[in-house]
Protein backbone atom coordinates (compact mmCIF):
# COMPACT_ATOMS: atom_id res chain seq x y z
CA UNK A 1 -10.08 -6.81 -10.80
CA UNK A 2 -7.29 -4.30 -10.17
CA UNK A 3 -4.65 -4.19 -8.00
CA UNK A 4 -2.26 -1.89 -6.17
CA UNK A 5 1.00 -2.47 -4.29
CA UNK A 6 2.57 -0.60 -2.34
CA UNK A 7 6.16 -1.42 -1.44
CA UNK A 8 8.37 0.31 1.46
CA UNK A 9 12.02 0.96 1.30
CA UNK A 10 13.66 0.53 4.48
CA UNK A 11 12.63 3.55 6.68
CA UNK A 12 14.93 5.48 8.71
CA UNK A 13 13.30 4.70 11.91
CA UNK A 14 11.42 1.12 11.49
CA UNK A 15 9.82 1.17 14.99
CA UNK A 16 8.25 4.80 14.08
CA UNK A 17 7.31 3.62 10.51
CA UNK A 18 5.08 0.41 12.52
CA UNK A 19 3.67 2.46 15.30
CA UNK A 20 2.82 5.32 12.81
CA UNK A 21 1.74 3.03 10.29
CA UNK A 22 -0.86 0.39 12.38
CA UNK A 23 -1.79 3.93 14.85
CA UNK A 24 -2.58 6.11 12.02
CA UNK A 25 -2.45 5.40 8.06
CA UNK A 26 -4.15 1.89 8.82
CA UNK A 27 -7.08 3.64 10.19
CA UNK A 28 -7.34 6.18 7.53
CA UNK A 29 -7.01 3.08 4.37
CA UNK A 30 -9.80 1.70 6.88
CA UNK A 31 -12.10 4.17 5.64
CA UNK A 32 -10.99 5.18 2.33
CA UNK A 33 -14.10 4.06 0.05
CA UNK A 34 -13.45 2.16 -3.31
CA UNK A 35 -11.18 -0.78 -2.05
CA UNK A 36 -12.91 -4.08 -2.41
CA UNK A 37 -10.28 -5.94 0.32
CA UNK A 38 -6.51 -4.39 1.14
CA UNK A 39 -3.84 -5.97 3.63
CA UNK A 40 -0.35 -5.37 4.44
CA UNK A 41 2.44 -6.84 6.05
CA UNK A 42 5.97 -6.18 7.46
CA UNK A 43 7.50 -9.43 6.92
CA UNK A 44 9.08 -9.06 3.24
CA UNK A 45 10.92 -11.57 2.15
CA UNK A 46 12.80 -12.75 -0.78
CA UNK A 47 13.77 -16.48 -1.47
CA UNK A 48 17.04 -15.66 -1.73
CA UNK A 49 19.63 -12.56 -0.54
CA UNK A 50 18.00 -9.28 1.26
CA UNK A 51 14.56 -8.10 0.62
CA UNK A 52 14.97 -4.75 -0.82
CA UNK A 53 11.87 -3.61 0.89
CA UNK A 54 10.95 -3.50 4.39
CA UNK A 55 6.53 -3.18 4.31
CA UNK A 56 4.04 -4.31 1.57
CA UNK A 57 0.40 -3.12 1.03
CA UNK A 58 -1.98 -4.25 -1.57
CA UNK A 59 -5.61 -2.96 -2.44
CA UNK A 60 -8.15 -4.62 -4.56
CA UNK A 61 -10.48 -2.59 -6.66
CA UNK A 62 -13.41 -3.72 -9.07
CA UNK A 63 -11.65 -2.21 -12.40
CA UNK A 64 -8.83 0.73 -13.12
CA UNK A 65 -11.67 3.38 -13.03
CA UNK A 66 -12.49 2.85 -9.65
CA UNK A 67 -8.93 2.31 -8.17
CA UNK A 68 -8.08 6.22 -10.04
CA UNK A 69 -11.59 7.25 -8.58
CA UNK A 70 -10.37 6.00 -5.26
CA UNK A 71 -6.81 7.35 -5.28
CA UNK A 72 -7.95 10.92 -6.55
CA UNK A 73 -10.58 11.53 -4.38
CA UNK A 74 -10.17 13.51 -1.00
CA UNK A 75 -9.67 10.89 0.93
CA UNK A 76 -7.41 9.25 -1.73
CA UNK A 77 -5.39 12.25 -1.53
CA UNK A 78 -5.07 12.06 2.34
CA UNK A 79 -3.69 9.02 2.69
CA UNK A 80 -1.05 9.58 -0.41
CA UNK A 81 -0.06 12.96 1.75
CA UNK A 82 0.02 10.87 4.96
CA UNK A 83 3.10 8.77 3.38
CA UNK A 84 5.47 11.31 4.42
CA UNK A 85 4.78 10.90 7.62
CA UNK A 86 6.52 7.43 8.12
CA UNK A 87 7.90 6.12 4.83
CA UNK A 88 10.87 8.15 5.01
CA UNK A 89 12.12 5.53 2.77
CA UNK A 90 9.96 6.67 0.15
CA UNK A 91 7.57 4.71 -2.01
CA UNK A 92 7.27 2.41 -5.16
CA UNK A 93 3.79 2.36 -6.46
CA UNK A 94 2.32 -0.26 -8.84
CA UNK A 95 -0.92 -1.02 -10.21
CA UNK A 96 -2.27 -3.72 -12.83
CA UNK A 97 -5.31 -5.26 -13.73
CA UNK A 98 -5.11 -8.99 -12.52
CA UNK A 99 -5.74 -11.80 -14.92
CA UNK A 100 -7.26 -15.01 -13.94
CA UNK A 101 -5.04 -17.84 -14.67
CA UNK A 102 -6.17 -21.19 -15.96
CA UNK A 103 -4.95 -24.58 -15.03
């Protein structure tokens, strides 16, 4: 499996970055094809001090290939052009195959 995280920056305007975010991009990841599960969530926190971001998403794919494929494809593009319409924050992107981890 492969994942990728999105995190969020505090946004200028956090009530526009929600609405925009659950009214619009949501929708769009909704029907992107390639992720095998995604979810998100707006309560960041950090076990100590200030979270330094304000929104996390995460997508599962099968394998790197598919999560590029994904990503790069037209509707891949979309949502990565949709970003600049609510994280005005801006964006740190990760991605990493995920090991299983035995007891």
């Amino acid at each position: 499996m492969h994942k990728l995280v999105v995190l969020y920056p505090e946004p200028a305007d956090p009530d526009h970055f929600r609405d925009y975010y659950v009214t619009n991009h949501l929708p769009l990841v909704a029907r992107w094809p390639g992720p095998l599960a995604w979810r998100y969530s707006f309560d960041v926190a950090v076990t100590e001090g200030e979270a330094p971001y304000f929104a996390v998403f995460e997508a599962d794919f099968a394998d790197a290939a598919a999560m590029e494929e994904a990503r790069t494809s037209p509707h891949g593009e979309r949502l990565s052009a949709d970003v600049a319409n609510y994280a005005t924050g801006g964006v740190v992107i990760l991605h990493y195959p995920v090991l299983d981890g035995a007891g």
